[in-house]
PDB file of N, CA and C in Angstrom:
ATOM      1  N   UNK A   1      13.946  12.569  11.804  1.00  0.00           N
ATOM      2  CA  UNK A   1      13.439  12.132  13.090  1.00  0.00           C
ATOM      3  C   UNK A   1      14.608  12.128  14.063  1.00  0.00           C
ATOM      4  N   UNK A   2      14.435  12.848  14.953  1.00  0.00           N
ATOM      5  CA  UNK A   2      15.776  12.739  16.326  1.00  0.00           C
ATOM      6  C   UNK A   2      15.304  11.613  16.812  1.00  0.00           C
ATOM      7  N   UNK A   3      16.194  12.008  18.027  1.00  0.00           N
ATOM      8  CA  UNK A   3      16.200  10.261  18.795  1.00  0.00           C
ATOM      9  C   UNK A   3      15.353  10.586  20.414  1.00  0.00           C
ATOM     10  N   UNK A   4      14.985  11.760  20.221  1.00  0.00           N
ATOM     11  CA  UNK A   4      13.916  11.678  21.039  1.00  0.00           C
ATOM     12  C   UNK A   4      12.405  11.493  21.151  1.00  0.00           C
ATOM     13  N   UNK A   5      12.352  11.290  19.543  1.00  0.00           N
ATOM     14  CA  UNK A   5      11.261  10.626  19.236  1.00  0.00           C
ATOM     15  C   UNK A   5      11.419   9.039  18.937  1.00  0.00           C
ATOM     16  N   UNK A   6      12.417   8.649  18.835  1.00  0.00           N
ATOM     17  CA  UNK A   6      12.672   7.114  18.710  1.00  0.00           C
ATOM     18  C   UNK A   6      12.592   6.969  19.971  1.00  0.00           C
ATOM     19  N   UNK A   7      13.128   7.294  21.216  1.00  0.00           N
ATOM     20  CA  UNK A   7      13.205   6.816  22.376  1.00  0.00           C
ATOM     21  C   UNK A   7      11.661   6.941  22.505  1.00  0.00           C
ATOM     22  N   UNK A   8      10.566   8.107  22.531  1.00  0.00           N
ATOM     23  CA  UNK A   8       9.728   7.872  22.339  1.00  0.00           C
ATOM     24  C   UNK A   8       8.625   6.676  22.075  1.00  0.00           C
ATOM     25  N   UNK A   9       9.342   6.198  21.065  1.00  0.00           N
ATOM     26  CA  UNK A   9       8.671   5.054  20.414  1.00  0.00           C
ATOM     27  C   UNK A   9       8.922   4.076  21.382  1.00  0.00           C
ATOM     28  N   UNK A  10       9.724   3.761  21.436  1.00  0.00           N
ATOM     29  CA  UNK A  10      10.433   2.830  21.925  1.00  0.00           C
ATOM     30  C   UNK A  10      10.043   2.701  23.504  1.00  0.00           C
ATOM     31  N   UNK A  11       9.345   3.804  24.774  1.00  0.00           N
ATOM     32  CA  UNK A  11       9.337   3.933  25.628  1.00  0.00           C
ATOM     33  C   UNK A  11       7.583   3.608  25.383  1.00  0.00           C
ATOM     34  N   UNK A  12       6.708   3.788  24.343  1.00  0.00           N
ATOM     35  CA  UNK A  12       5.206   3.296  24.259  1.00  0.00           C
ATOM     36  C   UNK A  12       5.276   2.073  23.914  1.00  0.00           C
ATOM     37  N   UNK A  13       6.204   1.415  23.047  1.00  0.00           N
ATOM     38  CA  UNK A  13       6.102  -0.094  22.717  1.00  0.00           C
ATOM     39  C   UNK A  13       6.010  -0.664  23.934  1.00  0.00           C
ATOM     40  N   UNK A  14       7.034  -0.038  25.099  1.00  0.00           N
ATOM     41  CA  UNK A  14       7.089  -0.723  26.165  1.00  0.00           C
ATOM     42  C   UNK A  14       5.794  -0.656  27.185  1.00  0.00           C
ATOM     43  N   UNK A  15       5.747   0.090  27.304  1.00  0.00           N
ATOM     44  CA  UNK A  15       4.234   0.570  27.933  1.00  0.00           C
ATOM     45  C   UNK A  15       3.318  -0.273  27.579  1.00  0.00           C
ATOM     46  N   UNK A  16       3.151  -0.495  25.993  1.00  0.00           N
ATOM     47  CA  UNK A  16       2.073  -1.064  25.609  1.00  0.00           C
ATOM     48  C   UNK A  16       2.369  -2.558  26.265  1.00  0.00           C
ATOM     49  N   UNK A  17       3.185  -3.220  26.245  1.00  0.00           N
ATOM     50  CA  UNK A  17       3.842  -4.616  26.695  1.00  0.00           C
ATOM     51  C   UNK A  17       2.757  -4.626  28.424  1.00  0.00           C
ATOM     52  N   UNK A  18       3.696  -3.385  28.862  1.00  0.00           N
ATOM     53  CA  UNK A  18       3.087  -3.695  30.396  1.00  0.00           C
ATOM     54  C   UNK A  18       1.461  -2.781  30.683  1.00  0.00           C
ATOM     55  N   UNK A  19       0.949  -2.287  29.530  1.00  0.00           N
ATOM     56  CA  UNK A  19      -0.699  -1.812  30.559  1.00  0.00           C
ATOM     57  C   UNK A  19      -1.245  -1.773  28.914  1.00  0.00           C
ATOM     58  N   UNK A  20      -2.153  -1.299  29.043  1.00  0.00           N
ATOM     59  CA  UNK A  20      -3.297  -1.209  27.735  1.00  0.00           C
ATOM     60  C   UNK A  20      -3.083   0.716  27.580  1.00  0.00           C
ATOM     61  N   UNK A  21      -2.569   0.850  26.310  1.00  0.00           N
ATOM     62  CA  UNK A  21      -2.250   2.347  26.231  1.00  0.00           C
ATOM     63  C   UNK A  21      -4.066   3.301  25.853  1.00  0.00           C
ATOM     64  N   UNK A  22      -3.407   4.707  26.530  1.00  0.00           N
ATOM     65  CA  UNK A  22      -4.719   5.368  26.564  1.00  0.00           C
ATOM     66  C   UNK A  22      -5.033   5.831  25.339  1.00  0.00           C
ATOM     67  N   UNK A  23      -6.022   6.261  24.742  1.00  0.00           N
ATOM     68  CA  UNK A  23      -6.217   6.919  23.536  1.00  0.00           C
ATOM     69  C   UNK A  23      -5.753   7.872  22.538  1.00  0.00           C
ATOM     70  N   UNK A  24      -5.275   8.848  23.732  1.00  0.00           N
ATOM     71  CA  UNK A  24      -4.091   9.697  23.247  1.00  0.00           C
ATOM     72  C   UNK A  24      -2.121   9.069  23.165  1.00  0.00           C
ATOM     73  N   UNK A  25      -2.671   7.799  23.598  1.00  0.00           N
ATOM     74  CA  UNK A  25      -0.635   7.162  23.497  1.00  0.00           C
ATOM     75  C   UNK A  25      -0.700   6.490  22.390  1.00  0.00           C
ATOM     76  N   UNK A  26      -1.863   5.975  22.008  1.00  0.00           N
ATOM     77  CA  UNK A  26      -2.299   5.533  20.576  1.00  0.00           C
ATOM     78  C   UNK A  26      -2.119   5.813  19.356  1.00  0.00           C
ATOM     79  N   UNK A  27      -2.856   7.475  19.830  1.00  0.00           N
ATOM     80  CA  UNK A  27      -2.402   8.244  18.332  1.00  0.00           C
ATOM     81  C   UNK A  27      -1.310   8.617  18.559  1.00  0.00           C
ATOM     82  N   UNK A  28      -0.479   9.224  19.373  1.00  0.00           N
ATOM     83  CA  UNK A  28       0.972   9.654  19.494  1.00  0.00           C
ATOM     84  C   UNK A  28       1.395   8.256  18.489  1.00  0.00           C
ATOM     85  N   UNK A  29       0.916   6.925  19.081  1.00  0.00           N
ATOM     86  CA  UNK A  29       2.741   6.229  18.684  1.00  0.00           C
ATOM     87  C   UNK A  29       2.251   5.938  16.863  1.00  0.00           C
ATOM     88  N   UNK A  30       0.911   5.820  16.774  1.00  0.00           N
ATOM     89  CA  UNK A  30       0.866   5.673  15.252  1.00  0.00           C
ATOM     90  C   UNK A  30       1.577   6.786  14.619  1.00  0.00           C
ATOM     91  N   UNK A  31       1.588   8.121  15.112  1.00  0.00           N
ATOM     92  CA  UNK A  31       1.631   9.307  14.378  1.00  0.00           C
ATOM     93  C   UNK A  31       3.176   9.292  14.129  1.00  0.00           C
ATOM     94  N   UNK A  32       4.361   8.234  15.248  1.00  0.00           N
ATOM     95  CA  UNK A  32       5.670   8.698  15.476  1.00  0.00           C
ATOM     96  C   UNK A  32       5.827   7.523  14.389  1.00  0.00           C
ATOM     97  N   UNK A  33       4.849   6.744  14.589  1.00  0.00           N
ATOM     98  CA  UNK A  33       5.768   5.050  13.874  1.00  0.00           C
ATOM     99  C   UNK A  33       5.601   5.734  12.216  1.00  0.00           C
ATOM    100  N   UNK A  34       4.494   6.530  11.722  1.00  0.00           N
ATOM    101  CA  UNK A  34       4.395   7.004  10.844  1.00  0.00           C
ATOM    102  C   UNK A  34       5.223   7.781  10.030  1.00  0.00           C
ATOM    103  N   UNK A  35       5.886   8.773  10.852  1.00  0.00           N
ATOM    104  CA  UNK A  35       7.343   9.551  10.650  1.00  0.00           C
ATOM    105  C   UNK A  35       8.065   8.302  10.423  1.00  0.00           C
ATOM    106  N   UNK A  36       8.436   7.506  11.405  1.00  0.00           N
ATOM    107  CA  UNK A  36       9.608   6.516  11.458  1.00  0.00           C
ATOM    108  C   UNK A  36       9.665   6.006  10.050  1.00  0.00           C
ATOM    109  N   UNK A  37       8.873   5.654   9.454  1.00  0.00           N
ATOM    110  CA  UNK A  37       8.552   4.880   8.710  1.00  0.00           C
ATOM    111  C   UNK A  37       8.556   5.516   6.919  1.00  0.00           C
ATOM    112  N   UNK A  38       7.907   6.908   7.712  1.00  0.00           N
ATOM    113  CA  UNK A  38       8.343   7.591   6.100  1.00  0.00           C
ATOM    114  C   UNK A  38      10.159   7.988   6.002  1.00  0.00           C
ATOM    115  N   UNK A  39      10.575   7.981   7.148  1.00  0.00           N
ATOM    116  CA  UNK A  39      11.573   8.797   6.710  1.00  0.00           C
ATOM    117  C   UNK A  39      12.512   7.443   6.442  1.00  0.00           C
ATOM    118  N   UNK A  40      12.768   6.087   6.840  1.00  0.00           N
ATOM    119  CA  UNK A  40      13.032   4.742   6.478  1.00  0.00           C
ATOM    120  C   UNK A  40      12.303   4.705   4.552  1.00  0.00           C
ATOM    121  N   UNK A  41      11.427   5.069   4.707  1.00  0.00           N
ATOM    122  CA  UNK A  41      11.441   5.462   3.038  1.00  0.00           C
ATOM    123  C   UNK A  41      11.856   5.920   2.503  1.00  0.00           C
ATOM    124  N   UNK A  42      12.102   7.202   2.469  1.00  0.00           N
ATOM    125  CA  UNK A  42      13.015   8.616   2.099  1.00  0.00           C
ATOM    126  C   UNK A  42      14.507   8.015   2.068  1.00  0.00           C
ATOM    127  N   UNK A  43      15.139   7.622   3.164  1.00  0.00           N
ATOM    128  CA  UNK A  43      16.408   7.278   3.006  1.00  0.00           C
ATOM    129  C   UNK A  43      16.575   6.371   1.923  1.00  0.00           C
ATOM    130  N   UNK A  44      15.782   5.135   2.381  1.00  0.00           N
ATOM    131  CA  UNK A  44      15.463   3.848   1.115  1.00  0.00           C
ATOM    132  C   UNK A  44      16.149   4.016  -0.385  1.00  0.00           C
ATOM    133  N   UNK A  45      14.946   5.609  -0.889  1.00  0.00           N
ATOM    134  CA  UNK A  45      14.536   5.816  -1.952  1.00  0.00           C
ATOM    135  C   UNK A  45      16.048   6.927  -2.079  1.00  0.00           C
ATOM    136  N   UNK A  46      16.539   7.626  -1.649  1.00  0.00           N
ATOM    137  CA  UNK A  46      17.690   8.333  -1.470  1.00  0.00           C
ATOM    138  C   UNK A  46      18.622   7.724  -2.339  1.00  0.00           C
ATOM    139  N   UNK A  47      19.145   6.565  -0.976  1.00  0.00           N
ATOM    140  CA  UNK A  47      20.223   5.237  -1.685  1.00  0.00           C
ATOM    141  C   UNK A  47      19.777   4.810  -2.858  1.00  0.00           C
ATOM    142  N   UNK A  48      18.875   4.306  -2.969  1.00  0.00           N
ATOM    143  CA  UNK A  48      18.349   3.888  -4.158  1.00  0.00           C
ATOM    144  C   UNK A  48      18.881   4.559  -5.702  1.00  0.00           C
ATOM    145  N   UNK A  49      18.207   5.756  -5.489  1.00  0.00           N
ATOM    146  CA  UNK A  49      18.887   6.740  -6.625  1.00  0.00           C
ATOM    147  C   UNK A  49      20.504   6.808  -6.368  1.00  0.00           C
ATOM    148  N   UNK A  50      20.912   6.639  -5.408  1.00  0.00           N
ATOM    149  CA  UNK A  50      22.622   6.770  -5.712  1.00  0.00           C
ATOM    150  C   UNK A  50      23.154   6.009  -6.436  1.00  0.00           C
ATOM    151  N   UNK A  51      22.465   4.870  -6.148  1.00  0.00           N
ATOM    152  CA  UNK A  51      23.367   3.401  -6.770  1.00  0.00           C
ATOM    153  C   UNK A  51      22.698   3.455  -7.956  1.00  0.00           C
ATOM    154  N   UNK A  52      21.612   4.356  -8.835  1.00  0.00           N
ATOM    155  CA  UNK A  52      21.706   4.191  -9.890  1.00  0.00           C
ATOM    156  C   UNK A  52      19.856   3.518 -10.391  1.00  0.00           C
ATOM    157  N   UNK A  53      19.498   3.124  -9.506  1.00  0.00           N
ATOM    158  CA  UNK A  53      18.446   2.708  -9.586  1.00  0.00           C
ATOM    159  C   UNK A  53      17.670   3.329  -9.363  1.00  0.00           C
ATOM    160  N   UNK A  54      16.326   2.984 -10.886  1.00  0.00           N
ATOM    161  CA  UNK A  54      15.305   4.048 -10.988  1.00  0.00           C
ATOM    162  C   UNK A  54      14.409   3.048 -11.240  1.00  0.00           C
ATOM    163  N   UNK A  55      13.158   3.832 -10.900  1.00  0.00           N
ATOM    164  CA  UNK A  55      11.483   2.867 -11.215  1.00  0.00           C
ATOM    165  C   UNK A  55      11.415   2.918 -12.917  1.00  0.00           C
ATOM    166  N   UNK A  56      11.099   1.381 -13.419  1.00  0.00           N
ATOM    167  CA  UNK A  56      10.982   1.437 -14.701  1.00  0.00           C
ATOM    168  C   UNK A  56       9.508   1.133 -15.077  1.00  0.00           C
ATOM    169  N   UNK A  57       9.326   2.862 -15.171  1.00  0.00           N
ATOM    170  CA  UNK A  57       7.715   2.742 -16.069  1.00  0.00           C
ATOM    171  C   UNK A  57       7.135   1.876 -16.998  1.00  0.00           C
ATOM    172  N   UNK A  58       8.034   1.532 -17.712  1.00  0.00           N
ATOM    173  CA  UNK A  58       7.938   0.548 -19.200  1.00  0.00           C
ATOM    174  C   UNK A  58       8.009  -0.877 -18.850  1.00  0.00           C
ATOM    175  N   UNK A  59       8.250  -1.137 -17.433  1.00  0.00           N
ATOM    176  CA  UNK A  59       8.294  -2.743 -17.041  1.00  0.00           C
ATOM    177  C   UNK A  59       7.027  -3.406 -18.009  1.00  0.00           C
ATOM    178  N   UNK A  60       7.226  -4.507 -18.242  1.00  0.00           N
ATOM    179  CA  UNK A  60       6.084  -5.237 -19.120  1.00  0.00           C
ATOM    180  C   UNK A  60       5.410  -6.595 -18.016  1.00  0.00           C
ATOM    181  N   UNK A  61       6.264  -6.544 -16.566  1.00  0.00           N
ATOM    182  CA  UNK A  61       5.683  -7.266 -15.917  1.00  0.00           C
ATOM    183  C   UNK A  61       4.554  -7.119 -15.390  1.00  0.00           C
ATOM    184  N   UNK A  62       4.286  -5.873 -14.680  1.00  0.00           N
ATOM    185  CA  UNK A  62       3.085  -5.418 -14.367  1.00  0.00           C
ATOM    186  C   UNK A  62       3.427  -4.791 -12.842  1.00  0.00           C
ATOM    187  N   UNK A  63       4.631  -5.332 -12.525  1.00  0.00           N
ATOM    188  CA  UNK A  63       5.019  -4.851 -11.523  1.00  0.00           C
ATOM    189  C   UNK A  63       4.664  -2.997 -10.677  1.00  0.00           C
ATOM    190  N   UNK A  64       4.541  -2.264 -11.740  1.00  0.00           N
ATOM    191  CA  UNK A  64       4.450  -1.470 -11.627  1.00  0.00           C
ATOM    192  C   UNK A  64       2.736  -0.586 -11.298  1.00  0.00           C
ATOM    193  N   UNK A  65       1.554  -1.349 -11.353  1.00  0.00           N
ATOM    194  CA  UNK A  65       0.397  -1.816 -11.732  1.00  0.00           C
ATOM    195  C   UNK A  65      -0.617  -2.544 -10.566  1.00  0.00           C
ATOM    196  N   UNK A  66       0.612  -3.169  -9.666  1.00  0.00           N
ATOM    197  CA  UNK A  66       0.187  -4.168  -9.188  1.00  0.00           C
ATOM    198  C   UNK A  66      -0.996  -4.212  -8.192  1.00  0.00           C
ATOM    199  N   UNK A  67      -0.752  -2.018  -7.079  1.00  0.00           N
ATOM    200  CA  UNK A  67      -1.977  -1.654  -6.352  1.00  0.00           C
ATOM    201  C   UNK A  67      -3.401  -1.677  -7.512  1.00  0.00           C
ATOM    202  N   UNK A  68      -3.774  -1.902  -8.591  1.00  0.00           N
ATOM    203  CA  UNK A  68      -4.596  -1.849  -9.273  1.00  0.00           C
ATOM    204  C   UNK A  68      -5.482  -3.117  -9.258  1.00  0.00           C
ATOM    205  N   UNK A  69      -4.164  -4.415  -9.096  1.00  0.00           N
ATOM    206  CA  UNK A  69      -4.945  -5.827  -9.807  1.00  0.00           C
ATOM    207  C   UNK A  69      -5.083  -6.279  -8.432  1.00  0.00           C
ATOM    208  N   UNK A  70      -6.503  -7.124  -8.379  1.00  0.00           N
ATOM    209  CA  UNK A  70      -7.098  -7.674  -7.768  1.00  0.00           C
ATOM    210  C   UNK A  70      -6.980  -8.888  -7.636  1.00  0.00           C
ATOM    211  N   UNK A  71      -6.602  -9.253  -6.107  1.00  0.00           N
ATOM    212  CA  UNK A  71      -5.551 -10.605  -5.713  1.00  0.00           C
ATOM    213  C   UNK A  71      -6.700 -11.684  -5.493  1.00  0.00           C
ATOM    214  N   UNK A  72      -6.968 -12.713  -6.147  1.00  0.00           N
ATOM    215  CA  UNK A  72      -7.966 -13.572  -5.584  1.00  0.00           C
ATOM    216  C   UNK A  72      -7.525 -14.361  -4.746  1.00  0.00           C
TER     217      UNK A  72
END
């Protein structure tokens, strides 16, 4: 993501503050916060593997499971 899509973002947050955004500034900023957000993942998961850390399938907590179980 460049930073002309962050400024982007950053120039509809504001917008949204001062008027009610139109339909099409809507989907733009979901679509940018969406990028933003995967690529804040990607890096995440990047570092992650550097330092050594991996998802442990075999957890016995359930941690791994957890979109499955149903939160009462």
């Amino acid at each position: 993501m460049d930073e002309k899509q962050i400024a982007r973002i950053n120039e509809l947050a504001k917008l949204k503050k001062e008027r009610r955004l139109t339909n099409a500034e809507v989907k733009e900023q979901q679509n940018l916060r969406e990028k933003y957000l995967k690529n804040i993942r990607k890096n995440m998961e990047t570092q992650l593997k550097q330092a050594g850390h991996t998802k442990r399938p075999d957890c016995q907590c359930g941690c791994q499971n957890i979109k499955n179980k149903t939160i009462l």
